[in-house]
N, C-alpha and C. Protein backbone atom coordinates (compact mmCIF):
# COMPACT_ATOMS: atom_id res chain seq x y z
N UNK A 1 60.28 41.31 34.84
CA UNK A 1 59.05 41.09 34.10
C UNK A 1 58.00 40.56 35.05
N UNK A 2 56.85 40.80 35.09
CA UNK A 2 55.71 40.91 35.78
C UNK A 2 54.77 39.56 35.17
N UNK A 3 54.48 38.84 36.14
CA UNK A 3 53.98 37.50 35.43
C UNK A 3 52.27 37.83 35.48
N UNK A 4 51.32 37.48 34.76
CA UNK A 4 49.66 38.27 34.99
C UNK A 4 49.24 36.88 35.18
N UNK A 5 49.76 35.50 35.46
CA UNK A 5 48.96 34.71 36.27
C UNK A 5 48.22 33.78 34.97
N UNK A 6 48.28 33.98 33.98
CA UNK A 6 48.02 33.07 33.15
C UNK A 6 48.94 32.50 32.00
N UNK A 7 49.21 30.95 31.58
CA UNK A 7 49.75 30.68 30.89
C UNK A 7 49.40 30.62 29.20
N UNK A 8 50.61 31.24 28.86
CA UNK A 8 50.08 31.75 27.54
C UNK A 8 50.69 30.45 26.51
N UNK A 9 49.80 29.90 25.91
CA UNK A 9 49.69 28.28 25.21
C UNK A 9 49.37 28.73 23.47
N UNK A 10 50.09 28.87 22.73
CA UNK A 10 50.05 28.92 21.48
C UNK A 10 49.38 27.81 20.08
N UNK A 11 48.19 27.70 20.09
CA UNK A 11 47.96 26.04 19.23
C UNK A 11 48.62 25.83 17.96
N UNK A 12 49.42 24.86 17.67
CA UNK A 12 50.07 24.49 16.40
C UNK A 12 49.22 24.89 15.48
N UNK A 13 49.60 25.48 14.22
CA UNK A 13 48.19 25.50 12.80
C UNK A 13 47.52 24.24 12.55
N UNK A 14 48.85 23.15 12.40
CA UNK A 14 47.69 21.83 12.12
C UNK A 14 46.49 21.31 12.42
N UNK A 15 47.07 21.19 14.35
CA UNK A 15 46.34 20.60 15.15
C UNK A 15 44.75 21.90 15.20
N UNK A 16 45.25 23.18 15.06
CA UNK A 16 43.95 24.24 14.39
C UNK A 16 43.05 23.63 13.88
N UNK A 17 43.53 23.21 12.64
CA UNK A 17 42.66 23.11 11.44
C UNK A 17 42.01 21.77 11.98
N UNK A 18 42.64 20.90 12.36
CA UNK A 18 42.40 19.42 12.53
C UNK A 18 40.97 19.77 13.79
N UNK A 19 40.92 20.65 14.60
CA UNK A 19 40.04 21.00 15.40
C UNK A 19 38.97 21.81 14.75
N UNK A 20 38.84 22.83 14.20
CA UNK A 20 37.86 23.13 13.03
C UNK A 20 37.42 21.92 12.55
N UNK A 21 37.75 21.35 11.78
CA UNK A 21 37.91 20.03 11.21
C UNK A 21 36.25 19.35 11.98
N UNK A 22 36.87 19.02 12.54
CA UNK A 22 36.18 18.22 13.99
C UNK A 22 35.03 18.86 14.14
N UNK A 23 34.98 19.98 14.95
CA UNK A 23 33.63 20.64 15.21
C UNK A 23 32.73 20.58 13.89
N UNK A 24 33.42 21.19 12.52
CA UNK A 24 32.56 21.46 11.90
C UNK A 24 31.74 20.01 11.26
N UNK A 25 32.42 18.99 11.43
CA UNK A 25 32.14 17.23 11.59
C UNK A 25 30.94 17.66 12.13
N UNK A 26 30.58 17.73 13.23
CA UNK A 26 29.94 17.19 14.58
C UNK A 26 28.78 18.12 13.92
N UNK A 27 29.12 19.38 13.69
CA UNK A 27 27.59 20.00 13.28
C UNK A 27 26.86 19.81 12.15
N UNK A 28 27.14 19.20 11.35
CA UNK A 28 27.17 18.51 9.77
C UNK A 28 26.67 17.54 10.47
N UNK A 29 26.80 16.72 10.83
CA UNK A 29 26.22 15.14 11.55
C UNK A 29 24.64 15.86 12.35
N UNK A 30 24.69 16.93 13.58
CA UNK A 30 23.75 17.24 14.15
C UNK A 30 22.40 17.47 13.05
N UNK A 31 22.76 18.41 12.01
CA UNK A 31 21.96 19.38 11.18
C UNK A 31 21.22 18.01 10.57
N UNK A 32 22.49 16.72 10.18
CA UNK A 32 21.75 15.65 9.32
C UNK A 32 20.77 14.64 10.09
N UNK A 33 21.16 14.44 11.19
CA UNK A 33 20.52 13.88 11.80
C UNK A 33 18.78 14.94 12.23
N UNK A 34 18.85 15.77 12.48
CA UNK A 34 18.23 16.54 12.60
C UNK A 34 16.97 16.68 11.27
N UNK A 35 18.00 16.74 10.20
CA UNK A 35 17.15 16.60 9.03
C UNK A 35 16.49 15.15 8.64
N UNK A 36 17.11 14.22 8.84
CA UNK A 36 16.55 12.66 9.13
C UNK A 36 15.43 12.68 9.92
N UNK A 37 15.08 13.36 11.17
CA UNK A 37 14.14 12.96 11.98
C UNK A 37 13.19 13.78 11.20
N UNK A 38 13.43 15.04 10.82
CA UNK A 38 12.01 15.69 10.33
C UNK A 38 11.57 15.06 9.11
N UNK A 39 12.26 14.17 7.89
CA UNK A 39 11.85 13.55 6.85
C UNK A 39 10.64 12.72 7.14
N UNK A 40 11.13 12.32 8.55
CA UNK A 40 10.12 10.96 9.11
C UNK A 40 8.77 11.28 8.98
N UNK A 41 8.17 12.66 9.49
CA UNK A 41 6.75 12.96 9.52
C UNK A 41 6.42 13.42 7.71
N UNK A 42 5.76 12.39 7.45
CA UNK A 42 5.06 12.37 5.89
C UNK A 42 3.90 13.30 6.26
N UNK A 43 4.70 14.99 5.17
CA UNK A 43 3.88 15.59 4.86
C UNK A 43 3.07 15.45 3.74
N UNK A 44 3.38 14.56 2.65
CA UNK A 44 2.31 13.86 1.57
C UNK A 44 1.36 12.65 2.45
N UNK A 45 0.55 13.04 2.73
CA UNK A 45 -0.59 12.20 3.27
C UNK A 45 -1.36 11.15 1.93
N UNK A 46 -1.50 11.79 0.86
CA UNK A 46 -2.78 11.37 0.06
C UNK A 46 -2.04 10.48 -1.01
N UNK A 47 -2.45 9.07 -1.32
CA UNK A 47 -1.76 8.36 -2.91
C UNK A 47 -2.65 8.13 -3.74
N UNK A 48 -2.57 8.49 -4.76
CA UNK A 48 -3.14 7.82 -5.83
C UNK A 48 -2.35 6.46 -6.33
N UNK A 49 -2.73 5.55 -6.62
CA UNK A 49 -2.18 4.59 -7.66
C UNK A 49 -3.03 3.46 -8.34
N UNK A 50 -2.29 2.59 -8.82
CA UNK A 50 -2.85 1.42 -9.86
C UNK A 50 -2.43 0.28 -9.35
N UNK A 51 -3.30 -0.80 -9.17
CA UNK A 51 -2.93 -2.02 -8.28
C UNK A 51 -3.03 -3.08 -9.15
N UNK A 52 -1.80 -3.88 -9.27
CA UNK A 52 -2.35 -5.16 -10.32
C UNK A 52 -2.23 -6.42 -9.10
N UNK A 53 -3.55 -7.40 -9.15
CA UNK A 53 -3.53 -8.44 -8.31
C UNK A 53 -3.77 -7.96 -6.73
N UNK A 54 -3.08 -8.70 -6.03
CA UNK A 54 -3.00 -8.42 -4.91
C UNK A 54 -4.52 -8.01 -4.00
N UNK A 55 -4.54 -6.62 -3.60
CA UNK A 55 -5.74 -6.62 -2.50
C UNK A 55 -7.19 -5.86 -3.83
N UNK A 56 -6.96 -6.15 -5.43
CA UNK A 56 -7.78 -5.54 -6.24
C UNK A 56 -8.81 -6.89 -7.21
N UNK A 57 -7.92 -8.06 -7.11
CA UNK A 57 -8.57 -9.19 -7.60
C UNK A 57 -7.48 -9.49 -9.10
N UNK A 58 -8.26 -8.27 -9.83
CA UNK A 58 -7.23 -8.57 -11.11
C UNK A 58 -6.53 -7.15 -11.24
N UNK A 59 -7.18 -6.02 -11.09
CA UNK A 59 -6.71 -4.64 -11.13
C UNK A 59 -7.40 -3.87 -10.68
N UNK A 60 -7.17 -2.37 -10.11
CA UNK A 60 -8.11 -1.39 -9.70
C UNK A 60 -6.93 -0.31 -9.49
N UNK A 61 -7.64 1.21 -9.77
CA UNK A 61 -7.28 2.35 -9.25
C UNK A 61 -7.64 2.88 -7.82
N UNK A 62 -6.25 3.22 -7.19
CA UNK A 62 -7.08 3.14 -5.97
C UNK A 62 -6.60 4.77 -5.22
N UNK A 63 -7.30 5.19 -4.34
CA UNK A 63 -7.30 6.29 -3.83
C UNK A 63 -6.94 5.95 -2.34
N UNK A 64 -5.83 6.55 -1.33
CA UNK A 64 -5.45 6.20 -0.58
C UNK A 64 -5.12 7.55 0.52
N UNK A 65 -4.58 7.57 1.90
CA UNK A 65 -4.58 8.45 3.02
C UNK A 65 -4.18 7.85 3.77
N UNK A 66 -3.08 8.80 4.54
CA UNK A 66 -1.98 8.32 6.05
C UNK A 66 -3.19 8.68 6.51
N UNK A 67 -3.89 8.07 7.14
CA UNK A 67 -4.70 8.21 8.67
C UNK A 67 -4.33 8.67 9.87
N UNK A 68 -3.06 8.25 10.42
CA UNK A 68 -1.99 8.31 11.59
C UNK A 68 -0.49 7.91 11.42
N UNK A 69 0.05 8.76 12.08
CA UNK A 69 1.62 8.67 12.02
C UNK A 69 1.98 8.90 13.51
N UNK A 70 3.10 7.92 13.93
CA UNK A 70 3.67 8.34 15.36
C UNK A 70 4.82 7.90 14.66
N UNK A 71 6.07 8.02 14.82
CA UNK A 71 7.47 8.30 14.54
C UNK A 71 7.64 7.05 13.41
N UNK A 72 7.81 6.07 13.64
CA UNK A 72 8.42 5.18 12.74
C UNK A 72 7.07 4.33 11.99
N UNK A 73 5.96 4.50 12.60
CA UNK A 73 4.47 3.88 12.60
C UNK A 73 3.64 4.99 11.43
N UNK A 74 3.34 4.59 10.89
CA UNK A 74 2.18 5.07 9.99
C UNK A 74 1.04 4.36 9.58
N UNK A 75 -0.25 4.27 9.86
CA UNK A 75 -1.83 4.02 9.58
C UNK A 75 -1.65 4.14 8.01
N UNK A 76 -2.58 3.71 7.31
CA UNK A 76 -3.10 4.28 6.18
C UNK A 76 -4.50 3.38 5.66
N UNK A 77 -5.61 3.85 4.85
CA UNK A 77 -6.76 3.16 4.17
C UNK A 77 -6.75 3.80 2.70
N UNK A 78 -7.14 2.91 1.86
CA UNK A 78 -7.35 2.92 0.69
C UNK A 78 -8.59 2.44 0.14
N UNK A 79 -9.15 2.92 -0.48
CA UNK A 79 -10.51 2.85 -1.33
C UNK A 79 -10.03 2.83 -3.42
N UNK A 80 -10.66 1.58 -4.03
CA UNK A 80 -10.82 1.47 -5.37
C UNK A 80 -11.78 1.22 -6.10
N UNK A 81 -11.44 1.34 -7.30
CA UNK A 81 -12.68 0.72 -8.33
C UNK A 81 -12.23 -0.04 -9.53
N UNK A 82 -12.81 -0.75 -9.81
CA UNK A 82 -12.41 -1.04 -11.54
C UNK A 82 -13.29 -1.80 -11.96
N UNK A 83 -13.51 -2.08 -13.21
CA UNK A 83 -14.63 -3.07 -14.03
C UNK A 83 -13.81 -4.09 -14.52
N UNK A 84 -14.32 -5.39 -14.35
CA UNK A 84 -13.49 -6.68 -15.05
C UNK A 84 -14.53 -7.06 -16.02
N UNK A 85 -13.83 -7.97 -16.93
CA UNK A 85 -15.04 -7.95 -17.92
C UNK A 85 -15.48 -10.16 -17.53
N UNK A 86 -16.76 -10.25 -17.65
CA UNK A 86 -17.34 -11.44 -17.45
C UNK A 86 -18.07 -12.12 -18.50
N UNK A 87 -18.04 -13.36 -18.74
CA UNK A 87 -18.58 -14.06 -19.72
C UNK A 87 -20.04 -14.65 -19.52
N UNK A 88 -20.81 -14.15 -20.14
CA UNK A 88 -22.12 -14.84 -19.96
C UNK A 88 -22.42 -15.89 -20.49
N UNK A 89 -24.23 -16.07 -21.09
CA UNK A 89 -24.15 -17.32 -21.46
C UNK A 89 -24.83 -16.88 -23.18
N UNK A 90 -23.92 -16.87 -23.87
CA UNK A 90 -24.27 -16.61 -25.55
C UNK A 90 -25.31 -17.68 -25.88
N UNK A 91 -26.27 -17.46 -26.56
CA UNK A 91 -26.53 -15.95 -27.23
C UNK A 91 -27.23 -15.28 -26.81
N UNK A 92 -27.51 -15.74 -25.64
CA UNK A 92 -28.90 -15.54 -24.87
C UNK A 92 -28.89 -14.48 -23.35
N UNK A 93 -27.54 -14.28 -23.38
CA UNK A 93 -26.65 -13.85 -22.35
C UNK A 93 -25.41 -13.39 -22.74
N UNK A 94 -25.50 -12.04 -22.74
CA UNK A 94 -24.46 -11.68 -23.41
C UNK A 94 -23.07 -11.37 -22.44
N UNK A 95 -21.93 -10.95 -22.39
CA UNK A 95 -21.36 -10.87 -21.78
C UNK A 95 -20.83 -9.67 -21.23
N UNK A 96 -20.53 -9.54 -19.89
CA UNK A 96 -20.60 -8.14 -18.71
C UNK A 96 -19.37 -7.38 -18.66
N UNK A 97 -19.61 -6.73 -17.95
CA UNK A 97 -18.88 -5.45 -17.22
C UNK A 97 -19.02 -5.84 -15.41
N UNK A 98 -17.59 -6.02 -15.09
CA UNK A 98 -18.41 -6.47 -13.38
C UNK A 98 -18.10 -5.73 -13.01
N UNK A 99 -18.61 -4.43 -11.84
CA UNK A 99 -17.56 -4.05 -10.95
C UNK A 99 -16.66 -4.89 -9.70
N UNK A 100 -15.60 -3.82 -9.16
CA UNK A 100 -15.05 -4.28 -8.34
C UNK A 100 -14.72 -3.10 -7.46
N UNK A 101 -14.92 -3.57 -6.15
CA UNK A 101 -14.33 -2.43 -4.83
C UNK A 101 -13.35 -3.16 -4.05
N UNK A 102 -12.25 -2.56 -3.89
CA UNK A 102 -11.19 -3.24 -3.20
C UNK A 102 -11.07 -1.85 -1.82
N UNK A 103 -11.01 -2.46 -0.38
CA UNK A 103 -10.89 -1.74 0.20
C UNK A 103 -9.12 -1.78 1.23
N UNK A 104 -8.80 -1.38 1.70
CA UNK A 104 -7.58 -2.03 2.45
C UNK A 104 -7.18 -0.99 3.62
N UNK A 105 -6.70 -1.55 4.93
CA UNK A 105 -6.35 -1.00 5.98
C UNK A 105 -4.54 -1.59 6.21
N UNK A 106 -3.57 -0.87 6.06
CA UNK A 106 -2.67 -1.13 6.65
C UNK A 106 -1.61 -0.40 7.56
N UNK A 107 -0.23 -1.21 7.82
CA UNK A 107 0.55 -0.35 8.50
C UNK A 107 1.73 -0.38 8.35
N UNK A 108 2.26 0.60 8.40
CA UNK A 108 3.85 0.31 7.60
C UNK A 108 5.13 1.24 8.69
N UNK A 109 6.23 0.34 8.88
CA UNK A 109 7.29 1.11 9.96
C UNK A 109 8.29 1.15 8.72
N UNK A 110 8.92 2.10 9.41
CA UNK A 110 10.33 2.80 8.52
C UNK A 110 10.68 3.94 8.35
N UNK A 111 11.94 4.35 8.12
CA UNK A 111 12.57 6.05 8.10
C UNK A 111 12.93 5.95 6.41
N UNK A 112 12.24 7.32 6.31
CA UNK A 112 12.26 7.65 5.45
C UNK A 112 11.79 7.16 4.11
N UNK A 113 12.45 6.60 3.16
CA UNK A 113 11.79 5.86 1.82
C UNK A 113 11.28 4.61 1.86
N UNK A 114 11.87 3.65 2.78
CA UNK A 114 11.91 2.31 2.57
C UNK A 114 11.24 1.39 3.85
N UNK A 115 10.01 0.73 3.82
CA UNK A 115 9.04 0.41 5.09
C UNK A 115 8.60 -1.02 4.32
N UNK A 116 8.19 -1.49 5.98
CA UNK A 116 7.94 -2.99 5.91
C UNK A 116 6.46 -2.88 6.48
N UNK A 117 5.36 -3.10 4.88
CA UNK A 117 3.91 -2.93 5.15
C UNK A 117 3.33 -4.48 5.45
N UNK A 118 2.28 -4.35 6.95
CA UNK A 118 1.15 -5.08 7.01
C UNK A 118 -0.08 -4.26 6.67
N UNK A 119 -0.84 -5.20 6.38
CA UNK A 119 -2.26 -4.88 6.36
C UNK A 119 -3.42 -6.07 5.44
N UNK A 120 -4.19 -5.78 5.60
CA UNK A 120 -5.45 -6.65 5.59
C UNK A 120 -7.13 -5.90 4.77
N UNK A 121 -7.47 -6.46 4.18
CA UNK A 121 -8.58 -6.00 3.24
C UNK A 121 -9.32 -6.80 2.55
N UNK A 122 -10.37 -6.48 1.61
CA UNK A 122 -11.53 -7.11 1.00
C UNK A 122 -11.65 -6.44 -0.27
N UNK A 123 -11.99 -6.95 -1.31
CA UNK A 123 -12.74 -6.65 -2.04
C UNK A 123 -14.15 -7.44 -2.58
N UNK A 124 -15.32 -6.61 -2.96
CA UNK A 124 -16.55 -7.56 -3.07
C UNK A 124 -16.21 -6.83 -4.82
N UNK A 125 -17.24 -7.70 -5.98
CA UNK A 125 -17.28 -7.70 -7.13
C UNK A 125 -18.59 -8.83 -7.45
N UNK A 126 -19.07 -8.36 -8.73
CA UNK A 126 -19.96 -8.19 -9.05
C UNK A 126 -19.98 -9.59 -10.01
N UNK A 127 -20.36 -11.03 -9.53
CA UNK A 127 -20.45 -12.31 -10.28
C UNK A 127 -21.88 -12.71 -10.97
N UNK A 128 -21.96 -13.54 -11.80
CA UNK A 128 -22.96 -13.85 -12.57
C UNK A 128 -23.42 -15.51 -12.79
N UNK A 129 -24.61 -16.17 -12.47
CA UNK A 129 -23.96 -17.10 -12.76
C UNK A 129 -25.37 -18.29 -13.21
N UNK A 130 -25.39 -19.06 -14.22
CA UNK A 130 -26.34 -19.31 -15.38
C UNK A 130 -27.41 -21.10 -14.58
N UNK A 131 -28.54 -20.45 -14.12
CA UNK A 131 -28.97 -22.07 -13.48
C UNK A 131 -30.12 -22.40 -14.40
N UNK A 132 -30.09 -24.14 -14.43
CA UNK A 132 -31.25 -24.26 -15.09
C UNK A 132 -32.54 -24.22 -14.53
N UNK A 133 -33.29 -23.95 -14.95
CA UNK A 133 -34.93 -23.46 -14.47
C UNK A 133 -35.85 -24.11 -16.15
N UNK A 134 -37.11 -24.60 -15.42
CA UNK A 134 -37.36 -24.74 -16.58
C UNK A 134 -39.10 -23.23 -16.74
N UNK A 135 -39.09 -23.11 -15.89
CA UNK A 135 -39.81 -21.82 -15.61
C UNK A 135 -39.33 -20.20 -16.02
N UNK A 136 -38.25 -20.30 -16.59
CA UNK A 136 -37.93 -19.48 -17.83
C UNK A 136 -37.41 -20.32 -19.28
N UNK A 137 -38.48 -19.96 -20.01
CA UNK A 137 -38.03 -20.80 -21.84
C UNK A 137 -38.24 -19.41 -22.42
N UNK A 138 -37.46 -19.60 -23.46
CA UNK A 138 -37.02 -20.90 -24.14
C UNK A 138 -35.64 -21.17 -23.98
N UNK A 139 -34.91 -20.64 -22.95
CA UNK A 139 -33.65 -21.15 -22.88
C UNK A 139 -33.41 -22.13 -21.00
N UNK A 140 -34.68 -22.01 -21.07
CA UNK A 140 -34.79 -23.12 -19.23
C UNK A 140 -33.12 -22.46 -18.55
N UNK A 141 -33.27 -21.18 -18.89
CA UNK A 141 -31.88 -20.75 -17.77
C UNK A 141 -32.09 -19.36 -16.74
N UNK A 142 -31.87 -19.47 -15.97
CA UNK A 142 -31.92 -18.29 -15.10
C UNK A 142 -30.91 -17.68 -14.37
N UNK A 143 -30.71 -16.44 -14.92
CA UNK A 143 -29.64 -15.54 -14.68
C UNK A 143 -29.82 -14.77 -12.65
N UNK A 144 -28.49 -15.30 -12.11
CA UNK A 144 -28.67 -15.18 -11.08
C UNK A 144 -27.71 -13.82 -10.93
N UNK A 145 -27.31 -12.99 -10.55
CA UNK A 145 -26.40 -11.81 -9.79
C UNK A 145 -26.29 -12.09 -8.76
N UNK A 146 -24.71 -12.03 -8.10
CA UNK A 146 -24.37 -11.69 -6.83
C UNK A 146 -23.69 -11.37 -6.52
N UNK A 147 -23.38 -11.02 -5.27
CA UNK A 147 -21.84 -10.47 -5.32
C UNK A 147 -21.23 -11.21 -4.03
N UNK A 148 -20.07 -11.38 -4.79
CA UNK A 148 -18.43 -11.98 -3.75
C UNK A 148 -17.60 -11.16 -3.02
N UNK A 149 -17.36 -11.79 -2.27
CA UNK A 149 -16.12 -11.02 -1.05
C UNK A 149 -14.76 -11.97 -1.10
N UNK A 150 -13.70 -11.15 -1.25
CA UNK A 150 -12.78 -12.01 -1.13
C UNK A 150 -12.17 -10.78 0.42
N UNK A 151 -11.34 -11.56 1.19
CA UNK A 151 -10.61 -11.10 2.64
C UNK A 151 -9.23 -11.46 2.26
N UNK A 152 -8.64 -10.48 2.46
CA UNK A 152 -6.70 -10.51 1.82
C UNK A 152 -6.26 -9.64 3.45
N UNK A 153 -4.98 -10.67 3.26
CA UNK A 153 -3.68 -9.92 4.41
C UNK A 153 -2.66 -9.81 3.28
N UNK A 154 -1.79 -8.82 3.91
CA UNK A 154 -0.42 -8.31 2.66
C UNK A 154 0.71 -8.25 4.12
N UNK A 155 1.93 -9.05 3.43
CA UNK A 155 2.85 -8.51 4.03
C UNK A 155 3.97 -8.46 2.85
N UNK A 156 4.57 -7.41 3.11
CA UNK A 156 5.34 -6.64 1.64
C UNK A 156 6.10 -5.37 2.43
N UNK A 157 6.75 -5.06 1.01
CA UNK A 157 7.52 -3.54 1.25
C UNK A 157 6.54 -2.43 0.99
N UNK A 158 7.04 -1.26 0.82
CA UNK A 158 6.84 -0.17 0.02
C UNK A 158 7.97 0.62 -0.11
N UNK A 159 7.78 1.45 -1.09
CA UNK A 159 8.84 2.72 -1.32
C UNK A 159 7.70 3.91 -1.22
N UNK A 160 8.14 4.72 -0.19
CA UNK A 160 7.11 6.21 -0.55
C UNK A 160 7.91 7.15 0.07
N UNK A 161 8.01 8.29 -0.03
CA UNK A 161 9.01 9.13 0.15
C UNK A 161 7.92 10.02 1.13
N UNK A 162 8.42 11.00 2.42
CA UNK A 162 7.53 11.80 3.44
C UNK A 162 6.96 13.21 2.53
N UNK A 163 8.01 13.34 1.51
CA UNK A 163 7.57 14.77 1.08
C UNK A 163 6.72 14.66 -0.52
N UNK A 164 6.42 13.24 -0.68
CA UNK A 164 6.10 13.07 -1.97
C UNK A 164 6.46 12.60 -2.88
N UNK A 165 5.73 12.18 -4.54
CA UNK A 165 6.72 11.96 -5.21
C UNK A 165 5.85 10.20 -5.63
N UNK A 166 7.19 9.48 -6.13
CA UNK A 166 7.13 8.01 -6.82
C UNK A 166 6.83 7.27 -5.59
N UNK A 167 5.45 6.51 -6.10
CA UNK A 167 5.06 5.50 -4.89
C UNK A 167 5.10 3.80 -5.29
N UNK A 168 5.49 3.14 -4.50
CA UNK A 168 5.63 1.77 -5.14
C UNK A 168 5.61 0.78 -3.78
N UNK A 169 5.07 -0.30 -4.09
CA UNK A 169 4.73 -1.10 -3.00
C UNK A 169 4.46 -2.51 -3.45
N UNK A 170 4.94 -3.86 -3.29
CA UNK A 170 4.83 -5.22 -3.56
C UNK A 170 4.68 -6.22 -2.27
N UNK A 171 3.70 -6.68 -2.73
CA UNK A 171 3.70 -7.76 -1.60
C UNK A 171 2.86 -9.16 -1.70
N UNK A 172 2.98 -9.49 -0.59
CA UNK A 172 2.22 -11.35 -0.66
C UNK A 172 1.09 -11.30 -0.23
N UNK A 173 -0.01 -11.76 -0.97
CA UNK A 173 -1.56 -11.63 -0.56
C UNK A 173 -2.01 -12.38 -0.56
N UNK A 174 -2.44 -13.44 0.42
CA UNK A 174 -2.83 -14.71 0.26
C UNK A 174 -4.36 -14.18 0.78
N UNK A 175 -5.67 -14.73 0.44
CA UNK A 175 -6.78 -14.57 -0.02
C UNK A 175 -7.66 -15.55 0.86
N UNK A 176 -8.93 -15.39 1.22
CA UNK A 176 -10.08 -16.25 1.16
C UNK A 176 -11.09 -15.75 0.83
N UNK A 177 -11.70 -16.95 -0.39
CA UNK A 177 -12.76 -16.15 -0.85
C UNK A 177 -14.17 -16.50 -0.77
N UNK A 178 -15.25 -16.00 -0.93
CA UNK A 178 -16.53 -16.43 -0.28
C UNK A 178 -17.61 -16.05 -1.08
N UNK A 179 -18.07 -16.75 -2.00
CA UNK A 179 -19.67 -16.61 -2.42
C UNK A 179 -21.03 -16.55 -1.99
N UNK A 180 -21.88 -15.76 -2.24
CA UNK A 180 -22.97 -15.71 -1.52
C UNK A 180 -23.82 -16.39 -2.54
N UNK A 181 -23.82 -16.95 -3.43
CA UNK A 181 -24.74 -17.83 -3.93
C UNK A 181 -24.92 -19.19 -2.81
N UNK A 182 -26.10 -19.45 -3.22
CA UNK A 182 -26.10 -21.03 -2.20
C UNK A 182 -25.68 -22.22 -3.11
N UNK A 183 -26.18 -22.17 -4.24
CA UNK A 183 -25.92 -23.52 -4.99
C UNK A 183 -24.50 -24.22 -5.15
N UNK A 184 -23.53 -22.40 -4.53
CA UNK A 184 -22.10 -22.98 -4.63
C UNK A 184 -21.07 -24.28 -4.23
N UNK A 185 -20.58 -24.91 -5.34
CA UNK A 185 -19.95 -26.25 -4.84
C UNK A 185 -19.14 -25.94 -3.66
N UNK A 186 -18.35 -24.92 -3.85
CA UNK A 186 -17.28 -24.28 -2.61
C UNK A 186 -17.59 -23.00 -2.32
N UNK A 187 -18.00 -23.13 -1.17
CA UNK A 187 -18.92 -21.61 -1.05
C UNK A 187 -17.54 -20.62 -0.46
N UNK A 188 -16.73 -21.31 -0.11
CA UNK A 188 -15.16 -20.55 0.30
C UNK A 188 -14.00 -21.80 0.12
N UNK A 189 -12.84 -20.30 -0.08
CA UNK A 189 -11.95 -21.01 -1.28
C UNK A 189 -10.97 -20.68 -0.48
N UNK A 190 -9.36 -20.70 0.16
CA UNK A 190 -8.78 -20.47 0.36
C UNK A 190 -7.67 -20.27 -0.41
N UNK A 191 -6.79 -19.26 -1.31
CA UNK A 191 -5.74 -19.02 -1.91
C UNK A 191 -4.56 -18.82 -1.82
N UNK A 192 -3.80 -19.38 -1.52
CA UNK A 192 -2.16 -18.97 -0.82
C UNK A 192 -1.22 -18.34 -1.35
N UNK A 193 -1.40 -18.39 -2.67
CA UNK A 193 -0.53 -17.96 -3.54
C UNK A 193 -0.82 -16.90 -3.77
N UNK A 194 -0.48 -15.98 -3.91
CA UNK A 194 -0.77 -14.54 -4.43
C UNK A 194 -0.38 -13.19 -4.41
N UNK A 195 0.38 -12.16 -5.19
CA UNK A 195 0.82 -11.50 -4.70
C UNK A 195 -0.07 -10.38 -5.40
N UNK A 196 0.34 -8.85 -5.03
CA UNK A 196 0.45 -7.87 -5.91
C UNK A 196 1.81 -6.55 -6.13
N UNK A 197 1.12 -6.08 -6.81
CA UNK A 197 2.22 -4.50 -7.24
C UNK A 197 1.36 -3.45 -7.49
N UNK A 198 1.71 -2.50 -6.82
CA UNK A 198 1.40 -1.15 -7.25
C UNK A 198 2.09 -0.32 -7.30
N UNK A 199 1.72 0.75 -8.22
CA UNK A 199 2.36 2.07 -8.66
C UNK A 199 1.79 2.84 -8.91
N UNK A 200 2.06 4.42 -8.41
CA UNK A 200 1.49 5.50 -7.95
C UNK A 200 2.51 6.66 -7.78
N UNK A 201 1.63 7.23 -7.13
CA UNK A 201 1.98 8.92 -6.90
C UNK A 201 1.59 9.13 -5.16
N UNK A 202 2.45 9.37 -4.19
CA UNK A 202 1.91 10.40 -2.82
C UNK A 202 2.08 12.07 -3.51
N UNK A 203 1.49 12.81 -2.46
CA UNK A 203 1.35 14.19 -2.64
C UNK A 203 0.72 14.55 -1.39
């Protein structure tokens, strides 16, 4: 018998399968991992949602946009509105509609659903407020308008998903706030306490 120089090695079935096994492991892991990194780039850029407290005062709808994304880093700004309602001075002064603009810049790291947001913002709104004068009668009062700025930092979570979907975000907003009236006893206020919540929609 004529030997052709190679040894002929038969693999057990087990140890077969147990090797299938294996590889097909390893490419299942590649494909997922693979699919993990592409989740990361949020193709829903745009949120709508509803903000109670926090960077809105008492509430506002707010309209929002990823600005920038680099891998685990995402930008975003948000723009709102809402009307609070204000008490004048009866009967003579009836009582308002204020607006409110809440603006906010933040930044949020994390894969996939779950990120740890900073960011920082203002909202100004629309105050009212009753002085005596005796150069308007018959009620010697004079109705002043102005408007306030309050300056908020947030540090909080969010939930937002890259491809869209249920948006949700809570956090701690501690506040300073600042009147532009002069007569003010505290023309700035500092607030520590404070949080908000929102809920929304990316797309």
């Amino acid at each position: 018998m004529k030997s052709t120089g190679f040894i002929s090695y038969q693999l057990p079935y087990h140890k077969f399968i147990l090797l299938l096994s294996i590889i097909n492991f390893i490419l299942c892991c590649q494909n997922l991992a693979s699919a993990q990194e592409a989740t990361e780039i949020f193709t829903a850029k745009n949120m709508v949602f509803a903000e109670l407290l926090g960077n809105s005062g008492l509430y506002a709808v707010h309209y929002g946009r990823i600005l920038h994304q680099k891998r685990k880093m995402k930008l975003s700004g948000s723009v709102g509105f809402s009307l609070v309602p204000g008490k004048g001075f009866e009967p003579h002064f009836p009582n308002f509609w204020s607006p409110v603009i809440p603006v906010e810049f933040s930044a949020f790291w994390g894969k996939s659903h779950h990120h740890l947001e900073l960011g920082t913002g203002l909202f100004v709104f629309q105050s009212r407020k009753y002085l005596f004068d005796p150069e308007f009668p018959p009620t010697n009062l004079r109705e002043v308008v102005h408007w306030d700025t309050s300056v908020t930092m947030r540090i909080g979570y969010s939930y937002q998903k890259p491809e869209g979907g249920f948006f949700l975000r809570a956090g701690y907003t501690p506040r300073i706030d600042f009147t532009s009236i002069e007569s003010a006893e505290k023309p700035v206020r500092f607030i520590p306490f404070n949080m908000g919540v929102s809920l929304g929609k990316s797309f």
